[in-house]
C-alpha atoms as a PDB file:
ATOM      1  CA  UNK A   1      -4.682 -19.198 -29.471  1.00  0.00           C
ATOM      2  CA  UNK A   2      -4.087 -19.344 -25.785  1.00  0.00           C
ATOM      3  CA  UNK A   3      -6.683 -16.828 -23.909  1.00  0.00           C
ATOM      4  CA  UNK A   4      -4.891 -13.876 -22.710  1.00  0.00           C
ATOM      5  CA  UNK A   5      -3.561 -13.210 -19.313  1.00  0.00           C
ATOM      6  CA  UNK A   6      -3.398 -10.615 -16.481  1.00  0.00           C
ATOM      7  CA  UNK A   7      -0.864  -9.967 -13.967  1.00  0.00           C
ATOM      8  CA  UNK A   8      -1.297  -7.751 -10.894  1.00  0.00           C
ATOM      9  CA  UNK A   9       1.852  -7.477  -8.618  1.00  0.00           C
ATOM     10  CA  UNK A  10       2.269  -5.757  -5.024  1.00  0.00           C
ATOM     11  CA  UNK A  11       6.092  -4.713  -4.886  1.00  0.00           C
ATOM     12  CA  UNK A  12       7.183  -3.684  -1.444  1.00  0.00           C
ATOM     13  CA  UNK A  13      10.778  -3.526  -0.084  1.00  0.00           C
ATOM     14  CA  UNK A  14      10.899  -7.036   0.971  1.00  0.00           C
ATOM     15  CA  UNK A  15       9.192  -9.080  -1.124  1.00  0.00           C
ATOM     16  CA  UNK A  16       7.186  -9.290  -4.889  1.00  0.00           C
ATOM     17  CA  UNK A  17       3.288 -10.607  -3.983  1.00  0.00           C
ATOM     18  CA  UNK A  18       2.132 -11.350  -7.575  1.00  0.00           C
ATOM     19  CA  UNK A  19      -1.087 -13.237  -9.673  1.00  0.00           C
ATOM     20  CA  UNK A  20      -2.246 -13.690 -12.670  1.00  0.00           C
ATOM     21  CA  UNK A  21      -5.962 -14.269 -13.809  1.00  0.00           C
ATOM     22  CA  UNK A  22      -7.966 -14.433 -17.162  1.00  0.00           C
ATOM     23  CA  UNK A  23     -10.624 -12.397 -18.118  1.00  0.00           C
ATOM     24  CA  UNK A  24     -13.360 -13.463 -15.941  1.00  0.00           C
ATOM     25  CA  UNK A  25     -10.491 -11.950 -12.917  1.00  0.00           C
ATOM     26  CA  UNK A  26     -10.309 -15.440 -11.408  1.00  0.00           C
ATOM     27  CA  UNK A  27      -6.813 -16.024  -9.540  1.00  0.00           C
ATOM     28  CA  UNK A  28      -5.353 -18.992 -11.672  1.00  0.00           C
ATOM     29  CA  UNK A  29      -1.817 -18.552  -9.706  1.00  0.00           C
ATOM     30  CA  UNK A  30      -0.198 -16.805  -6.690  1.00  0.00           C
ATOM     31  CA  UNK A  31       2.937 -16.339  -5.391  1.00  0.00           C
ATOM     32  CA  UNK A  32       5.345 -14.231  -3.843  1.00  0.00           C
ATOM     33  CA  UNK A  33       9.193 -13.751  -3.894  1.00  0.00           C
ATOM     34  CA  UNK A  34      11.784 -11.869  -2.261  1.00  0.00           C
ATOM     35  CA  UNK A  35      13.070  -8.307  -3.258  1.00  0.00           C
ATOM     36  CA  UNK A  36      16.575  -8.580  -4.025  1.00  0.00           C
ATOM     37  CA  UNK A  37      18.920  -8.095  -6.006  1.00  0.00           C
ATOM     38  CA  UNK A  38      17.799  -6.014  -9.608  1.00  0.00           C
ATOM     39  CA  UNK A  39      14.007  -5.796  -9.203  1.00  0.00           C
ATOM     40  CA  UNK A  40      12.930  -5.907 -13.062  1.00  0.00           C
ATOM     41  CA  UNK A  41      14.622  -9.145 -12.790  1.00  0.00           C
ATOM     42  CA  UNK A  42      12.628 -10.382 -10.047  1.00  0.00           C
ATOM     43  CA  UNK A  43       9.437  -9.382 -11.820  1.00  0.00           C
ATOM     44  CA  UNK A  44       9.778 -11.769 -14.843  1.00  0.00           C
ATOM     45  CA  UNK A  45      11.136 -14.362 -13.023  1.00  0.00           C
ATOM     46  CA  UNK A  46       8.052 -14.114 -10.740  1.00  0.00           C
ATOM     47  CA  UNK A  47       5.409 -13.829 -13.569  1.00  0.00           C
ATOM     48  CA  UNK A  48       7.589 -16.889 -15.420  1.00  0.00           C
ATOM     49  CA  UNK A  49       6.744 -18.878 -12.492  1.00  0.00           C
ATOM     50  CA  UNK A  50       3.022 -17.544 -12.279  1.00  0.00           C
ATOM     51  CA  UNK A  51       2.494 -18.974 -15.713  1.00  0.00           C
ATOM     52  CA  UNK A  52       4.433 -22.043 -15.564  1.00  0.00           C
ATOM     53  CA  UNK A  53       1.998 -23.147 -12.750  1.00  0.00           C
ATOM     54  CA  UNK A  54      -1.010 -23.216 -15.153  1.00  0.00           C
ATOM     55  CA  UNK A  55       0.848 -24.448 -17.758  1.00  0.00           C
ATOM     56  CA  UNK A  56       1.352 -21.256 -20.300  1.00  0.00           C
ATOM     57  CA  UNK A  57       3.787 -18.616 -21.088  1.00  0.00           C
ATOM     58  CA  UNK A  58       4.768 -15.226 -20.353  1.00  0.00           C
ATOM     59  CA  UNK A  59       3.434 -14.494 -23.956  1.00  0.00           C
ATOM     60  CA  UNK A  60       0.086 -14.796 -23.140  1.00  0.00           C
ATOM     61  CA  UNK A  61       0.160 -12.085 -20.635  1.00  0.00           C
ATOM     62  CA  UNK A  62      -1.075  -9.019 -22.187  1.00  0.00           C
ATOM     63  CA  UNK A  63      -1.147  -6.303 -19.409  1.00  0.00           C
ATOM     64  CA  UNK A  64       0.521  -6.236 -15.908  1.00  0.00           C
ATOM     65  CA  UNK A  65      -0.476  -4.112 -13.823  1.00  0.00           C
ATOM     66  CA  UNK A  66       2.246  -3.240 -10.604  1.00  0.00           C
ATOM     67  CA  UNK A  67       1.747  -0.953  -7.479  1.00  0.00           C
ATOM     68  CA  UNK A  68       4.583   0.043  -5.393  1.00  0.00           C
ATOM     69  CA  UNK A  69       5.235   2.746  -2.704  1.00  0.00           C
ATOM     70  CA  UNK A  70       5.341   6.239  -4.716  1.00  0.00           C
ATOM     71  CA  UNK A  71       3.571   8.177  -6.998  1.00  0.00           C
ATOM     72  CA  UNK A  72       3.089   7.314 -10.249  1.00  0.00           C
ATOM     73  CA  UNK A  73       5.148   9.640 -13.038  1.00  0.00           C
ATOM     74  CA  UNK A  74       4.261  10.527 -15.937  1.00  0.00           C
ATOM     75  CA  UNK A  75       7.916   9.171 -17.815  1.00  0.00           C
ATOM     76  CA  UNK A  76       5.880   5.099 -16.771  1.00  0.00           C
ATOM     77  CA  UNK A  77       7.710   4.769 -13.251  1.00  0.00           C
ATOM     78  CA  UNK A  78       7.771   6.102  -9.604  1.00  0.00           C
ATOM     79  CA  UNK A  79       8.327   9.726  -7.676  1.00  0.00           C
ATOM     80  CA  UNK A  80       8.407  10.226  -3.922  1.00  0.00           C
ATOM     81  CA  UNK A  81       9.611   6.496  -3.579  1.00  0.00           C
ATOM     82  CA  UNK A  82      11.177   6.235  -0.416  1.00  0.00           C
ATOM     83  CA  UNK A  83      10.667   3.026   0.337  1.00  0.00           C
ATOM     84  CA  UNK A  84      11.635   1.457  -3.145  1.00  0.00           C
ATOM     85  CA  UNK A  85      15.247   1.122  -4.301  1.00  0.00           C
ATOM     86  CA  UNK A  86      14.990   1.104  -7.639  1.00  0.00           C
ATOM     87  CA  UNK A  87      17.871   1.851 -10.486  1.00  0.00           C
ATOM     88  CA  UNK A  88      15.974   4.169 -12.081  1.00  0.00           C
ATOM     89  CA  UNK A  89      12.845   4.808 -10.701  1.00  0.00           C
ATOM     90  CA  UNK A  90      11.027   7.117 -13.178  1.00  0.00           C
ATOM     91  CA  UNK A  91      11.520   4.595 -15.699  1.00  0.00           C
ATOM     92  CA  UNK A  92      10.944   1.978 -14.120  1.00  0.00           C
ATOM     93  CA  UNK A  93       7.495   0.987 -15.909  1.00  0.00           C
ATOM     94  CA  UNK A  94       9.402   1.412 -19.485  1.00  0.00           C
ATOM     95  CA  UNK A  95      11.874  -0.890 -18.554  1.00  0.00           C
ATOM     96  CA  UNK A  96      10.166  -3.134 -17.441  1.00  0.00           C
ATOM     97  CA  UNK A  97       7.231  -3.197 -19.963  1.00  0.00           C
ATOM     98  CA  UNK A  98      10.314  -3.799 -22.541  1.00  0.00           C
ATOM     99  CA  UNK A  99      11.924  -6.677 -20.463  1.00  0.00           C
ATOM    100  CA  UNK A 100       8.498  -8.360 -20.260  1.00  0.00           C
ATOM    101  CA  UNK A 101       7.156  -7.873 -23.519  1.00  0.00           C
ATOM    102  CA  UNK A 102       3.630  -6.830 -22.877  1.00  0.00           C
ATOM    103  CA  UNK A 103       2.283  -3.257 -21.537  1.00  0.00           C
ATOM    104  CA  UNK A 104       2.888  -2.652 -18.101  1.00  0.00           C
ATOM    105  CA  UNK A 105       1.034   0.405 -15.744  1.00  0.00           C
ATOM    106  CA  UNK A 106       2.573   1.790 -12.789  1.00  0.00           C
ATOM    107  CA  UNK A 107       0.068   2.624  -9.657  1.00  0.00           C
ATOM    108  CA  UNK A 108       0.844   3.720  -5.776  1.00  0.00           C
ATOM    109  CA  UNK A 109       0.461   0.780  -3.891  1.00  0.00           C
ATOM    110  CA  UNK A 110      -2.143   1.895  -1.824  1.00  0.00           C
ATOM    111  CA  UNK A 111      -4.266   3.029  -4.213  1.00  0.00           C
ATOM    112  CA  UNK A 112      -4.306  -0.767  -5.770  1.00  0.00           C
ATOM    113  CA  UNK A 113      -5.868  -1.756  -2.248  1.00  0.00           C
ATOM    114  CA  UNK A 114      -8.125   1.124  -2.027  1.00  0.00           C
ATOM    115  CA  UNK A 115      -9.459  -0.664  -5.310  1.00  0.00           C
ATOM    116  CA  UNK A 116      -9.298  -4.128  -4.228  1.00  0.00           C
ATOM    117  CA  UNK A 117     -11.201  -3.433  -1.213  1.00  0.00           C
ATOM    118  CA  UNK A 118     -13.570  -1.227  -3.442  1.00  0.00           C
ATOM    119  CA  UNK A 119     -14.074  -4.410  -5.725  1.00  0.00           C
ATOM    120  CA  UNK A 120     -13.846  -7.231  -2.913  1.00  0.00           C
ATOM    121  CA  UNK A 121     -14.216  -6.120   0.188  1.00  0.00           C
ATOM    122  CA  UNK A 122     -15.409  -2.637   2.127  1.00  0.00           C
ATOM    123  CA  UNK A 123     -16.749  -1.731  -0.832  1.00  0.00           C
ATOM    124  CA  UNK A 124     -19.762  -3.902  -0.649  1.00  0.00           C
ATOM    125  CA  UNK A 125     -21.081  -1.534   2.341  1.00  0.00           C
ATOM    126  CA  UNK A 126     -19.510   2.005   1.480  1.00  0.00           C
ATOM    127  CA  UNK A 127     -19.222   4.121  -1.340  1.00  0.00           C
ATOM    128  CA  UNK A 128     -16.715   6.706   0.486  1.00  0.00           C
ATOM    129  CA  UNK A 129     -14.124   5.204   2.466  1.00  0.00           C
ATOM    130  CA  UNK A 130     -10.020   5.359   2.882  1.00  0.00           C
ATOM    131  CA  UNK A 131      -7.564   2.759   3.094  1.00  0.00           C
ATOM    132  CA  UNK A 132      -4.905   3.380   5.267  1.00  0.00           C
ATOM    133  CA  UNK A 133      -1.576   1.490   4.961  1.00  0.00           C
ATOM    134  CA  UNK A 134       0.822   1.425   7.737  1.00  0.00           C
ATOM    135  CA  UNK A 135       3.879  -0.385   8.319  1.00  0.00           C
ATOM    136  CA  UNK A 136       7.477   0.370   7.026  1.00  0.00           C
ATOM    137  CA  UNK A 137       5.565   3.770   5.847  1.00  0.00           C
ATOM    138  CA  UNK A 138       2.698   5.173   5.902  1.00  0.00           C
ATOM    139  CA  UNK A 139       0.161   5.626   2.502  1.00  0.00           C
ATOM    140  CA  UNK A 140      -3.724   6.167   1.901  1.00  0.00           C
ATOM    141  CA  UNK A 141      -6.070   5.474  -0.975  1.00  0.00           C
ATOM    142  CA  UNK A 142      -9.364   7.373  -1.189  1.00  0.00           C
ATOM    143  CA  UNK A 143     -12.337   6.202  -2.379  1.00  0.00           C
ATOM    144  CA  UNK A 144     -15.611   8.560  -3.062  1.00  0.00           C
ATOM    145  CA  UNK A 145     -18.658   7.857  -4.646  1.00  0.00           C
ATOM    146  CA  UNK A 146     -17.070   4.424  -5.620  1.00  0.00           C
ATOM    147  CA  UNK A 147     -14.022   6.160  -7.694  1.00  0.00           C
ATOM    148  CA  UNK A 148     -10.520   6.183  -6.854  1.00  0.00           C
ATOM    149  CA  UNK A 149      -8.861   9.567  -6.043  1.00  0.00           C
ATOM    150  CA  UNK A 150      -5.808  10.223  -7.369  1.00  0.00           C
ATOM    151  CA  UNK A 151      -5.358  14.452  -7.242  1.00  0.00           C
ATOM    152  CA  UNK A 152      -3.816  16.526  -9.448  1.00  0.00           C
ATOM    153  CA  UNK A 153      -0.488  14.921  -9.949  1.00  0.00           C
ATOM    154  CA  UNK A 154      -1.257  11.558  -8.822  1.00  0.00           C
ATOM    155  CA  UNK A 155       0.046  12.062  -5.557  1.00  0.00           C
ATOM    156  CA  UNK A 156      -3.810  12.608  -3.579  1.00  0.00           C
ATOM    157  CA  UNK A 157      -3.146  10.114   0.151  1.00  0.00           C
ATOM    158  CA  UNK A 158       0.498  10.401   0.409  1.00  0.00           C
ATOM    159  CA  UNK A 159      -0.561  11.507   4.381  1.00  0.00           C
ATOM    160  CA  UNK A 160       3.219  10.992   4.968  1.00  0.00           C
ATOM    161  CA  UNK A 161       3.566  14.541   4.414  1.00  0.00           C
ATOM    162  CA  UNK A 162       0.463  15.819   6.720  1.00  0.00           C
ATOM    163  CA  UNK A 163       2.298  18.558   8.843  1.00  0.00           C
ATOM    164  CA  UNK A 164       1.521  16.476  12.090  1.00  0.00           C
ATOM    165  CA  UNK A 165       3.898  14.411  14.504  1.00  0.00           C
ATOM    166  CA  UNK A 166       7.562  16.438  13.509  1.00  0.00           C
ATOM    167  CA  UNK A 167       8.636  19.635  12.572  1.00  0.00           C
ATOM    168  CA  UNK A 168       7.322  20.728   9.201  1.00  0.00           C
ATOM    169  CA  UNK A 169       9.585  23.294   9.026  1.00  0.00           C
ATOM    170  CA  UNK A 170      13.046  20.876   9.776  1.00  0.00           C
ATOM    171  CA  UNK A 171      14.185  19.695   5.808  1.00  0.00           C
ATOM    172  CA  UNK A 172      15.234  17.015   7.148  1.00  0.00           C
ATOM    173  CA  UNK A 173      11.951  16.087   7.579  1.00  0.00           C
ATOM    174  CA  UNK A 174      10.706  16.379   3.945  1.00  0.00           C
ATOM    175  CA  UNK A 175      11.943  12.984   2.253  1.00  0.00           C
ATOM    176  CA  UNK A 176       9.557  10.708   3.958  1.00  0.00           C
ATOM    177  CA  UNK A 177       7.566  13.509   5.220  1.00  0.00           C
ATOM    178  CA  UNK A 178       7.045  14.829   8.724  1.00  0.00           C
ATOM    179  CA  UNK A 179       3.783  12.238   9.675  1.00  0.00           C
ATOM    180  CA  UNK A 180       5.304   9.320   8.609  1.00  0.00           C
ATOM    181  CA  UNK A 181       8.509  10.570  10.147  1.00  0.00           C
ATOM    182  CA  UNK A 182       6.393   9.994  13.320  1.00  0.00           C
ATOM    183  CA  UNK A 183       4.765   6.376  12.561  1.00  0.00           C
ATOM    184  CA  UNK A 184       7.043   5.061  10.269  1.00  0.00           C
ATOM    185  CA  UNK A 185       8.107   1.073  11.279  1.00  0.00           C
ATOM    186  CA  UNK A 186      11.276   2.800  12.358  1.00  0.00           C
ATOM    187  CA  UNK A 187       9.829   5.036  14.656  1.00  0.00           C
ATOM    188  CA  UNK A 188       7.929   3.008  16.738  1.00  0.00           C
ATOM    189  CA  UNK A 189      11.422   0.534  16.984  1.00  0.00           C
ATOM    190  CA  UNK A 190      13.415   3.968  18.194  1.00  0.00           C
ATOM    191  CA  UNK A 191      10.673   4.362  20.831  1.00  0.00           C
ATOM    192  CA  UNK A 192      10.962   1.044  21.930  1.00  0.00           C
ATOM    193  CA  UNK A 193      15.052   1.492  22.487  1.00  0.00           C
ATOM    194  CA  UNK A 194      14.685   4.615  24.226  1.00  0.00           C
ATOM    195  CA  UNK A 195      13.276   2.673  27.082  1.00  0.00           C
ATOM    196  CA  UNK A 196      14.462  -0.825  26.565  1.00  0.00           C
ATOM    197  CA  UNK A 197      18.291  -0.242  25.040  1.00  0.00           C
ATOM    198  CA  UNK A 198      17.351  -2.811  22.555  1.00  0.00           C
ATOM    199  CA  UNK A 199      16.295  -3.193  18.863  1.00  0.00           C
ATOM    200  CA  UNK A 200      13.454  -4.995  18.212  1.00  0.00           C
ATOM    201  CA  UNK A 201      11.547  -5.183  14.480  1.00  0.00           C
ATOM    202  CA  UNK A 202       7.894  -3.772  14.213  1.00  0.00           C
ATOM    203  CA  UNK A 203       6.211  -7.387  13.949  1.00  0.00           C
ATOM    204  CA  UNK A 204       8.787  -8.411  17.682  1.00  0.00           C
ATOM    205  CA  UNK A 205       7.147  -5.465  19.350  1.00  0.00           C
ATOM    206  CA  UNK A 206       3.788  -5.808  18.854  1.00  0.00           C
ATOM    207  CA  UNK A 207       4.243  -9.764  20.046  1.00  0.00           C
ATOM    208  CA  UNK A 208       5.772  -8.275  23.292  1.00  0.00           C
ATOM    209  CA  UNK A 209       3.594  -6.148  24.140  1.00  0.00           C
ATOM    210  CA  UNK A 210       1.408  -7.896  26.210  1.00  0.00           C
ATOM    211  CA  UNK A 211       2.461  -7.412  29.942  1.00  0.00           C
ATOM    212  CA  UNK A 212       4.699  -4.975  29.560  1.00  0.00           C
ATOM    213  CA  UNK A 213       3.354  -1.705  29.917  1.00  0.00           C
ATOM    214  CA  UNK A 214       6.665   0.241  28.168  1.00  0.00           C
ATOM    215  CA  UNK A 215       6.306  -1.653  25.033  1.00  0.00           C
ATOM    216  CA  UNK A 216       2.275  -1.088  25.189  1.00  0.00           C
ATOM    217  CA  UNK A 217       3.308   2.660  25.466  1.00  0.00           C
ATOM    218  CA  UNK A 218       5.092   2.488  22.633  1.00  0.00           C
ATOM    219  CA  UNK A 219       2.408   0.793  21.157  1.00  0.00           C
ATOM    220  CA  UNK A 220      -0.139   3.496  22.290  1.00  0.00           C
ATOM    221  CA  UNK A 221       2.362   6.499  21.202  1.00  0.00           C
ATOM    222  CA  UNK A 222       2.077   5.114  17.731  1.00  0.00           C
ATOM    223  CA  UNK A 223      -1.436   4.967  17.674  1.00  0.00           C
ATOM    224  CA  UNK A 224      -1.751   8.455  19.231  1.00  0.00           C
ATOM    225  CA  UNK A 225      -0.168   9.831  16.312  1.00  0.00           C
ATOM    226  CA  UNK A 226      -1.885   7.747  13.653  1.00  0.00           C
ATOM    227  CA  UNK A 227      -5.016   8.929  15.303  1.00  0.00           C
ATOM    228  CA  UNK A 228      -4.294  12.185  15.007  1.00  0.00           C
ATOM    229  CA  UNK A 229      -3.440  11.915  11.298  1.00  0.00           C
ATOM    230  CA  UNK A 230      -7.095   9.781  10.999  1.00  0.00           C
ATOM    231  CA  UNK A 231      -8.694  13.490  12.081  1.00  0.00           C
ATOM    232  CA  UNK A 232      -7.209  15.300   9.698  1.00  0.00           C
ATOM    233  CA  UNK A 233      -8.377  13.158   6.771  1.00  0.00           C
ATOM    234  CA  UNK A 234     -12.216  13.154   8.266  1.00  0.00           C
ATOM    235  CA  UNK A 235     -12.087  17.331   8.590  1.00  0.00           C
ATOM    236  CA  UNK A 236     -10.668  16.714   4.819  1.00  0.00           C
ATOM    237  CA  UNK A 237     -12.643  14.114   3.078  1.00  0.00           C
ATOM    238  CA  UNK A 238     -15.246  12.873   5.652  1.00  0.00           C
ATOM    239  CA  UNK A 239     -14.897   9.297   4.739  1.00  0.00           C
ATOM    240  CA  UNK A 240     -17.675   6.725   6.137  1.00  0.00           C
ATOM    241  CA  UNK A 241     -14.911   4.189   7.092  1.00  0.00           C
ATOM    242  CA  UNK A 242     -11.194   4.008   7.218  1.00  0.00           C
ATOM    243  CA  UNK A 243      -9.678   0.476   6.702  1.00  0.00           C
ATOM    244  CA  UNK A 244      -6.205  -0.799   8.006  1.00  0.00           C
ATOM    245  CA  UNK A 245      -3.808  -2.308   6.656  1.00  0.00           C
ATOM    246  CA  UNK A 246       0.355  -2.952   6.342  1.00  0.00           C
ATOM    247  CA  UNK A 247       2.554  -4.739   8.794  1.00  0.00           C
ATOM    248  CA  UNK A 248       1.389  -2.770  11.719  1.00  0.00           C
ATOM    249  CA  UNK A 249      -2.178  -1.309  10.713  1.00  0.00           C
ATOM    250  CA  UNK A 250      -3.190  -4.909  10.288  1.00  0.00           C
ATOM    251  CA  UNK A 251      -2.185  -5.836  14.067  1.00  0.00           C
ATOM    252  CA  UNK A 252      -5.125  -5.889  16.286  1.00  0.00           C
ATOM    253  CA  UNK A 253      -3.029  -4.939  19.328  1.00  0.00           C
ATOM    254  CA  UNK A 254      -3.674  -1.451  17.600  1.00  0.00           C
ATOM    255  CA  UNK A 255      -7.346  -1.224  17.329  1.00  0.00           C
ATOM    256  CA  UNK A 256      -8.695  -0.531  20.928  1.00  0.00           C
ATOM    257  CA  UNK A 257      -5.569   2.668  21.602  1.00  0.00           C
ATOM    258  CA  UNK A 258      -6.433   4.071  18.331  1.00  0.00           C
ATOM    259  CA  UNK A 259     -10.452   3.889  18.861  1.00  0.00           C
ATOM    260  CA  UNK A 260      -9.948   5.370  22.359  1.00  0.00           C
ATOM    261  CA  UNK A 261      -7.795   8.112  20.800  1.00  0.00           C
ATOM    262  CA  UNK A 262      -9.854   9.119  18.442  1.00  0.00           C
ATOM    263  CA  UNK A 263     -12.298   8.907  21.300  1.00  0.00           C
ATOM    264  CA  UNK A 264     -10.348  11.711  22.803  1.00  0.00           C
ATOM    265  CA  UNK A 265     -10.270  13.751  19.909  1.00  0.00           C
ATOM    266  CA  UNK A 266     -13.809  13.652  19.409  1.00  0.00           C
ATOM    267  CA  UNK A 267     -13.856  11.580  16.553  1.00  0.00           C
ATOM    268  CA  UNK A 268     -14.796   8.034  18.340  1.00  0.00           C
ATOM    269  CA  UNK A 269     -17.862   7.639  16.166  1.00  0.00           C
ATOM    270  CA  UNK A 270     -15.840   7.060  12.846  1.00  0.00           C
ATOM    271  CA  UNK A 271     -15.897   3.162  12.252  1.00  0.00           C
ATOM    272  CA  UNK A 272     -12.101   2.179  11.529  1.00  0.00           C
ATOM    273  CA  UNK A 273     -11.586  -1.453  10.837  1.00  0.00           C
ATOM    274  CA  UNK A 274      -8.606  -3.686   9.364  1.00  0.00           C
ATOM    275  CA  UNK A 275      -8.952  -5.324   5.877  1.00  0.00           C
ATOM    276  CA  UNK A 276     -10.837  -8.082   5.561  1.00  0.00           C
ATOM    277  CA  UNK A 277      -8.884  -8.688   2.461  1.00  0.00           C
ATOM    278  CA  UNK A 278      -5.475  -8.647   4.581  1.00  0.00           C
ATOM    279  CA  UNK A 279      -1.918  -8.761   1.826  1.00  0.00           C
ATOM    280  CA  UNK A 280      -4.699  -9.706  -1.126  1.00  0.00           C
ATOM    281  CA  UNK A 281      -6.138  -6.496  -1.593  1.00  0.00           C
ATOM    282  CA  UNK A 282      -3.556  -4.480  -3.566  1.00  0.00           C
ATOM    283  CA  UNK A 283      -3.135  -7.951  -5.929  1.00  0.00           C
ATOM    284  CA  UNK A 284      -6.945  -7.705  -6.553  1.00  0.00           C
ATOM    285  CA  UNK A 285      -6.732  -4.035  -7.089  1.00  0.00           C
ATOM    286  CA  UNK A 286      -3.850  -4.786  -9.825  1.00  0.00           C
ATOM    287  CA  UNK A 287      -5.665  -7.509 -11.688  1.00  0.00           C
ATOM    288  CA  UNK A 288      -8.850  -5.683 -11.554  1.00  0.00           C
ATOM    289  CA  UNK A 289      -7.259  -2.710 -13.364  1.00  0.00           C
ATOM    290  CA  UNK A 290      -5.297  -4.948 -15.827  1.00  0.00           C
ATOM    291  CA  UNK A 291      -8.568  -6.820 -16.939  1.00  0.00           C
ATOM    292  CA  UNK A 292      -9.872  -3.204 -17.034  1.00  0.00           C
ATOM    293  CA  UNK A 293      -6.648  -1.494 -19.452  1.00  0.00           C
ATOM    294  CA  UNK A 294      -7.196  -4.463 -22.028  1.00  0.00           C
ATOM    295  CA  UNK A 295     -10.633  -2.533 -23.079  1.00  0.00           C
ATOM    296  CA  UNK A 296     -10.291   1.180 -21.932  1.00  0.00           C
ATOM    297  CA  UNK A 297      -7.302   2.801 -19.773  1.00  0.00           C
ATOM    298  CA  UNK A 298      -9.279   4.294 -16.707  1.00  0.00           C
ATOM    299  CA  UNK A 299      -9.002   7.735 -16.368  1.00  0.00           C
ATOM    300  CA  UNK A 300      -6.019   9.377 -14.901  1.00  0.00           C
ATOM    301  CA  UNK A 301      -3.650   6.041 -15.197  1.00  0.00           C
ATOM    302  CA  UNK A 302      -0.012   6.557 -16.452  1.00  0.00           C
ATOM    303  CA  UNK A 303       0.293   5.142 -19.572  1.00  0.00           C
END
């Protein structure tokens, strides 16, 4: 009998970044592909070519294990997923768990790299820390005493809806939230055509920053918020260490504004690094918890 299989997947908006691993949670194969077009397809035709590379089949994967933006519902798919576009989001894990034959468990994205880096990375110096994900949105996994945090309804770390950065009070506000409304991807590209009448993506900005001191203020305006949300979590959960990551968190163009705003706010002595573990973490995180369902489902994990 071939030995079993585990698949962890990261699903963001633009691309699928998948592995699989046996028991013993060592990567075996990686790869990514793009988001388009139905995304349950994508999924097993990414985890057909995960186990075609080490010669086995989709039938010996026994658990997958798939984080995505959103929290995880109790009907085996996602709420508050703004960033997904999904058919049918709250049933998304169902489907998919009967497309691909095998049991599949829905997590927030985050919360899969909070683990990683628990397992593989920050972890091996704190106990209590947060991962902080920013980029298209904004999303935070907490870690204390070495367990994940998940709240009440799943939804603890969705900071997106800290009442910080826009009106609170304007609904039009409440979708993605009023703090990521302020340092959301989008955002900082709307600050940047304000003063330069063009569009530029996120990743272009931060690569023109240097020398031009109204795309660094752009730069720094973004920070200035995110460092304001990074003080509300500390008077909240008093983590050791917050760890960046996401396609602007992960830019170290970032680093030195945000450590002199938090400076500012009196909060300069709270060590905030980026991921070590960089686009692996939340793929660690996965497999770890699919090795982990095939004996006992942690606590608190959707079904």
């Amino acid at each position: 009998m071939t030995a079993p299989l585990f698949a962890g997947l990261d699903l963001g908006g633009t691309k699928i970044h998948g592995a699989i691993a046996g028991g013993d949670g060592v990567i075996l194969a990686e790869a990514r592909i793009l988001t388009t077009g139905d995304v349950i397809d994508r999924v097993a035709e990414l985890e057909a070519q995960l186990v075609d590379a080490v010669g086995a089949t989709t039938a010996s994967i026994v658990t997958t294990v798939i984080g995505g933006a959103g929290v995880p519902a109790e009907s085996g798919g996602f709420d508050l997923n703004s960033n997904l576009e999904l058919s049918d989001a709250k049933s998304f894990g169902v489907d998919l768990a009967d497309r691909l034959g095998h049991r599949v468990l829905i997590e927030n994205d985050v919360n899969i790299a909070a683990i990683g880096e628990l397992h593989y990375g920050i972890g091996a110096r704190y106990d209590d820390f947060v991962v902080v994900a920013s980029g298209t949105g904004i999303g935070m996994g907490i870690v204390v005493g070495r367990t994940l945090v998940r709240g009440a309804r799943g939804a603890a770390g969705e900071i997106g809806f800290l009442p910080l950065g826009t009106d609170p009070f304007d609904r039009a506000n409440h979708r993605r939230g009023p703090f990521e409304e302020a340092v959301a991807g989008d955002a900082l590209q709307g600050r940047f055509v304000a003063v330069h009448g063009r569009a530029l993506t996120p990743v272009e900005i931060f690569d023109s920053g240097d020398g031009d001191p109204a795309t660094a203020a752009a730069i720094d305006e973004h920070a200035r918020f995110l460092a304001l949300g990074l003080l509300a979590v500390r008077a909240v959960i008093d983590p050791a260490a917050v760890v960046l990551m996401g396609g602007m968190g992960s830019r170290p163009e970032l680093l030195a504004p945000l450590q002199r705003h938090l400076t500012d706010l009196g909060a300069g002595d709270l060590p905030v690094e980026p991921s070590t573990l960089g686009t692996r973490a939340p793929v660690l995180g996965a497999l770890h918890l699919a090795r982990t369902a095939a004996n006992a489902l942690p606590e608190g994990l959707p079904r």
